[in-house]
N, C-alpha and C. Protein backbone atom coordinates (compact mmCIF):
# COMPACT_ATOMS: atom_id res chain seq x y z
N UNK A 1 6.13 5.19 39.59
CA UNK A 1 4.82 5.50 39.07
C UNK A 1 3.93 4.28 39.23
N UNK A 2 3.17 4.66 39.68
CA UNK A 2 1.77 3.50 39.98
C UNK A 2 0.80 3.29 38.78
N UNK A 3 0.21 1.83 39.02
CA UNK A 3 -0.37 1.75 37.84
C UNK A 3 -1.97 1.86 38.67
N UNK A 4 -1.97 2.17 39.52
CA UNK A 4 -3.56 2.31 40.22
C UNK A 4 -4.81 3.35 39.72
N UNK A 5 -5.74 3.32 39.89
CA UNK A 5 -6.84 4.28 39.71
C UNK A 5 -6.44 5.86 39.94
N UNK A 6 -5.62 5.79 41.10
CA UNK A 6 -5.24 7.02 41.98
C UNK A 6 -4.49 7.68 41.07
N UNK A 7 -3.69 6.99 40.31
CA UNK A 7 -2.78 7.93 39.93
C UNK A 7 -3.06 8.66 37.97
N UNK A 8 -4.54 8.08 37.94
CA UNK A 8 -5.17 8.13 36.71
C UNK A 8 -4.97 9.88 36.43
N UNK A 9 -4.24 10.53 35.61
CA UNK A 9 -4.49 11.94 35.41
C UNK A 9 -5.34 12.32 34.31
N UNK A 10 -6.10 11.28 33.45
CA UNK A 10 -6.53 11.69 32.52
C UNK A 10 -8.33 12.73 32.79
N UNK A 11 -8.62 13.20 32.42
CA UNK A 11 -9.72 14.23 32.28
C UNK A 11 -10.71 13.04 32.07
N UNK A 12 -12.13 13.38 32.82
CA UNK A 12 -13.35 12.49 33.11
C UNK A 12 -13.50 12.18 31.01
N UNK A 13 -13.39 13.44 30.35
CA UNK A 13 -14.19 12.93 29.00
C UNK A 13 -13.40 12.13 28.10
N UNK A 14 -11.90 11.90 29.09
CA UNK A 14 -11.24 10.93 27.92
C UNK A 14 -11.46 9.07 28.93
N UNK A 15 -12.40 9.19 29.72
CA UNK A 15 -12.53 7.82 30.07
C UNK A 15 -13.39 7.02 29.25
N UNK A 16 -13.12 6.59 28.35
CA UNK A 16 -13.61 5.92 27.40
C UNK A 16 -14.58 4.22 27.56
N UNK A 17 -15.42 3.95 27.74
CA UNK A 17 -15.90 2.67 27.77
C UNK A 17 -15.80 2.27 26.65
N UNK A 18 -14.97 0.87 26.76
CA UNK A 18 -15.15 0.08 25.28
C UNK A 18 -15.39 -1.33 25.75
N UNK A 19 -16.07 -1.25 26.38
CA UNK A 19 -16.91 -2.71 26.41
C UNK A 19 -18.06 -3.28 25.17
N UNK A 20 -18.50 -2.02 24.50
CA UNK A 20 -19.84 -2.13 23.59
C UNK A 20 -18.19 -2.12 22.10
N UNK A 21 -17.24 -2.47 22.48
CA UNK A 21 -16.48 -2.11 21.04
C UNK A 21 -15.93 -3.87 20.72
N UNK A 22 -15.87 -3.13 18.89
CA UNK A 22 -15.85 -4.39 18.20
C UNK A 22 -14.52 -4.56 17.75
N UNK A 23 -13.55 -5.68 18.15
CA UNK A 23 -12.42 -5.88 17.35
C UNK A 23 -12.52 -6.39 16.50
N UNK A 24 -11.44 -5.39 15.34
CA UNK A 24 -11.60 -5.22 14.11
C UNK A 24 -12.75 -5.51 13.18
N UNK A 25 -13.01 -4.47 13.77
CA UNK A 25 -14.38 -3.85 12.73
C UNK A 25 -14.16 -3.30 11.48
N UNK A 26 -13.28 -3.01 11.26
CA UNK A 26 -13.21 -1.74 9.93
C UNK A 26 -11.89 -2.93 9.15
N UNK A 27 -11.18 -3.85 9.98
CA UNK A 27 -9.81 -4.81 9.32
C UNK A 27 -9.90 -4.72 7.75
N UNK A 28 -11.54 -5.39 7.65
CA UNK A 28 -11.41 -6.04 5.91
C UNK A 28 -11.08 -4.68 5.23
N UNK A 29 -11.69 -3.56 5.65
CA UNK A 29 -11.68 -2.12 4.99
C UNK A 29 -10.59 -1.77 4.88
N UNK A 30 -10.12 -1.74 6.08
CA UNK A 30 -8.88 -0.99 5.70
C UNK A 30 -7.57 -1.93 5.19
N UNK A 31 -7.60 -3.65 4.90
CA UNK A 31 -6.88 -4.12 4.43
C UNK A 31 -7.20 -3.40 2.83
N UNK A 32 -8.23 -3.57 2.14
CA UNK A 32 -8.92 -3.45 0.91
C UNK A 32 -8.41 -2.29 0.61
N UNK A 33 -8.27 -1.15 1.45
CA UNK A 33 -7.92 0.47 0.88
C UNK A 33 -6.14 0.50 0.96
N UNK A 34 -5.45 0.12 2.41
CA UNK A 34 -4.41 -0.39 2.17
C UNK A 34 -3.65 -0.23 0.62
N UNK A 35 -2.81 0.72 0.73
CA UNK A 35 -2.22 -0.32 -0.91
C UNK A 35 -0.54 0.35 -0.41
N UNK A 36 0.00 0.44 0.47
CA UNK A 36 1.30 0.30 0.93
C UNK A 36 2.26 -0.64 0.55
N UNK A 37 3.64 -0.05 -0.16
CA UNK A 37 4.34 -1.06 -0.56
C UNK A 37 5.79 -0.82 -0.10
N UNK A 38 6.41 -1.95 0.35
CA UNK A 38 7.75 -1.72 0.98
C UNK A 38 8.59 -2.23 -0.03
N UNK A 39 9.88 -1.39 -0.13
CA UNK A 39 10.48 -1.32 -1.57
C UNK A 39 11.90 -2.05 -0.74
N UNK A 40 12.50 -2.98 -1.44
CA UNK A 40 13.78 -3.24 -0.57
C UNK A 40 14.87 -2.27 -0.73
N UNK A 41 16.19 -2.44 -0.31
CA UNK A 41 16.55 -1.29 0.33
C UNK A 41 17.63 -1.04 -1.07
N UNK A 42 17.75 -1.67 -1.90
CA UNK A 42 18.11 -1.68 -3.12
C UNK A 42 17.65 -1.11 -4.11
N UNK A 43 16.63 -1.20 -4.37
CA UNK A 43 15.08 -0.15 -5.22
C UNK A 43 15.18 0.92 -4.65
N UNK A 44 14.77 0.57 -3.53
CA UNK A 44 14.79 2.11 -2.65
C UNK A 44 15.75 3.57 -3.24
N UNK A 45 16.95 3.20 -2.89
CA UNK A 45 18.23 3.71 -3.00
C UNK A 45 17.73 4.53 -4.40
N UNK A 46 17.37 3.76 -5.18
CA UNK A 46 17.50 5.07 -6.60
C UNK A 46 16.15 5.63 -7.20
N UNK A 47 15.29 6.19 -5.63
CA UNK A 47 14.08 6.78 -5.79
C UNK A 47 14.00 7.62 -5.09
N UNK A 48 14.27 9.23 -4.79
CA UNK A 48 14.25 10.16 -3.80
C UNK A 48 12.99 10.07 -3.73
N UNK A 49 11.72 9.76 -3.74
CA UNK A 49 10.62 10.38 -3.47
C UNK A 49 9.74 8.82 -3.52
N UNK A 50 8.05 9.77 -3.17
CA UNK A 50 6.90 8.26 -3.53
C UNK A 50 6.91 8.72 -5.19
N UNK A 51 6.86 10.18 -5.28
CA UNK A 51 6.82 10.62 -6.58
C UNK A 51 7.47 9.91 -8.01
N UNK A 52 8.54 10.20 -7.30
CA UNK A 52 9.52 9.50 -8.41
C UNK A 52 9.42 7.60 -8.57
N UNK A 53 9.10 7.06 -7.68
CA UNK A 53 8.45 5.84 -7.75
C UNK A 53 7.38 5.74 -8.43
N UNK A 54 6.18 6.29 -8.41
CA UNK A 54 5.30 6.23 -9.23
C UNK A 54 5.44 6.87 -11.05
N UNK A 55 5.83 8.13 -10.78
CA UNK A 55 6.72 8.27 -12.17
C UNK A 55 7.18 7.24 -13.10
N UNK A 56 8.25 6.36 -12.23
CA UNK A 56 8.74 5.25 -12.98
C UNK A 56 7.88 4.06 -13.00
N UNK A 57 7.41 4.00 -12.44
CA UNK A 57 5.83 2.30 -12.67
C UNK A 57 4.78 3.03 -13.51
N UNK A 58 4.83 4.38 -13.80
CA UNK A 58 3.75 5.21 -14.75
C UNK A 58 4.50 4.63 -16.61
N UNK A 59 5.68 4.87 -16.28
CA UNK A 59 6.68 4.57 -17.73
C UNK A 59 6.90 3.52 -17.97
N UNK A 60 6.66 2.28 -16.80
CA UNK A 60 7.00 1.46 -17.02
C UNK A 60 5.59 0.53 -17.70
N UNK A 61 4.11 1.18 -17.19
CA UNK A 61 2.58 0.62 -17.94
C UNK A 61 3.08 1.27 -19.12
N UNK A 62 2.65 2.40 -19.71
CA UNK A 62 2.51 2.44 -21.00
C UNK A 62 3.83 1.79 -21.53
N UNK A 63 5.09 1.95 -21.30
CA UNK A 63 5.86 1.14 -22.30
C UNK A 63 5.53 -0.73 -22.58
N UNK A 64 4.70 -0.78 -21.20
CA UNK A 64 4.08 -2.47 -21.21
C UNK A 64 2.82 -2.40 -22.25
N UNK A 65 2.33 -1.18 -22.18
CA UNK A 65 0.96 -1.05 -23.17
C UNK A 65 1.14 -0.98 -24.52
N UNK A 66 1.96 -0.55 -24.86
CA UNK A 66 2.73 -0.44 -25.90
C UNK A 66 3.21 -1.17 -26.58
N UNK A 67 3.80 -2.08 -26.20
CA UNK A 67 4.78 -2.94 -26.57
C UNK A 67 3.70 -4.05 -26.76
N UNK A 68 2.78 -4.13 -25.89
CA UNK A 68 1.83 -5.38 -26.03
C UNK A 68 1.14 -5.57 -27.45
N UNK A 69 0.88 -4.70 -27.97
CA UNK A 69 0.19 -4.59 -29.16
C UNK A 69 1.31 -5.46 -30.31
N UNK A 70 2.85 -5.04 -30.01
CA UNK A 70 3.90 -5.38 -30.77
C UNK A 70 3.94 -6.95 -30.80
N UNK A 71 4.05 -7.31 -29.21
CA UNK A 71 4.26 -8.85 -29.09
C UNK A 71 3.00 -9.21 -29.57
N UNK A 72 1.96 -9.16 -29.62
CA UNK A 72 0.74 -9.64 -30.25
C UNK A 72 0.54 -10.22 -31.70
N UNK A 73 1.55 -9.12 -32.02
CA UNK A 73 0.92 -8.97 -33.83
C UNK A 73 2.42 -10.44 -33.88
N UNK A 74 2.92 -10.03 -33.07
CA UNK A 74 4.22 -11.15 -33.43
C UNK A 74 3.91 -12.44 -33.12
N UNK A 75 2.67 -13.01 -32.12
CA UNK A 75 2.46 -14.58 -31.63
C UNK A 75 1.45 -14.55 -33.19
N UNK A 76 1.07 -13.68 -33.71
CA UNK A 76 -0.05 -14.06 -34.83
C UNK A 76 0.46 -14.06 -36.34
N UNK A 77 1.70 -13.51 -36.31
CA UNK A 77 2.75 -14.30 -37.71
C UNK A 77 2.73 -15.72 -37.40
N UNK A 78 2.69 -16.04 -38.44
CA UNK A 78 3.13 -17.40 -38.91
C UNK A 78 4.89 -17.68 -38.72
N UNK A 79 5.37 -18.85 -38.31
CA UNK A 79 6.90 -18.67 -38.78
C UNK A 79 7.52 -19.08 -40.28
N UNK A 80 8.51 -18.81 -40.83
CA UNK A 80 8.80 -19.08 -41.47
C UNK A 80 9.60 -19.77 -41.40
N UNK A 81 9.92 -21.35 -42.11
CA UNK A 81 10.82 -22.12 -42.05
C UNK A 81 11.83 -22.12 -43.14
């Protein structure tokens, strides 16, 4: 197979000029929207789903929300000696 003009099969409307094109134009954007997370293969293992991952980081805020109020009231006791 040739890499020449001749052997171009693509259709006239997919010849695309990208001379007027900007690399990475959209990068910062789509780093910013991005929110992909790679789980090691250990985590992984005891999450059939994205579902069930989020499920458990859902239980895991409010029990952090929760609890915060607890440790709070506890840095604002006094100790007793």
């Amino acid at each position: 197979m040739s890499n020449s003009n001749e052997s171009d099969e693509l259709r006239p409307e997919y010849d695309f000029d990208f001379s007027a094109a900007v690399r990475g134009k959209y990068y910062k954007q789509y780093q910013e929207s991005s929110n992909v997370v790679v789980l090691d293969s250990d985590v992984a293992a005891n999450f059939h789903n994205a579902e069930a991952v989020n499920a458990a980081l859902r239980a895991m805020l409010q029990f952090a929300a929760k609890t915060a109020d607890l440790t709070a009231l506890q840095a604002k006791e006094p100790e007793i000696h």
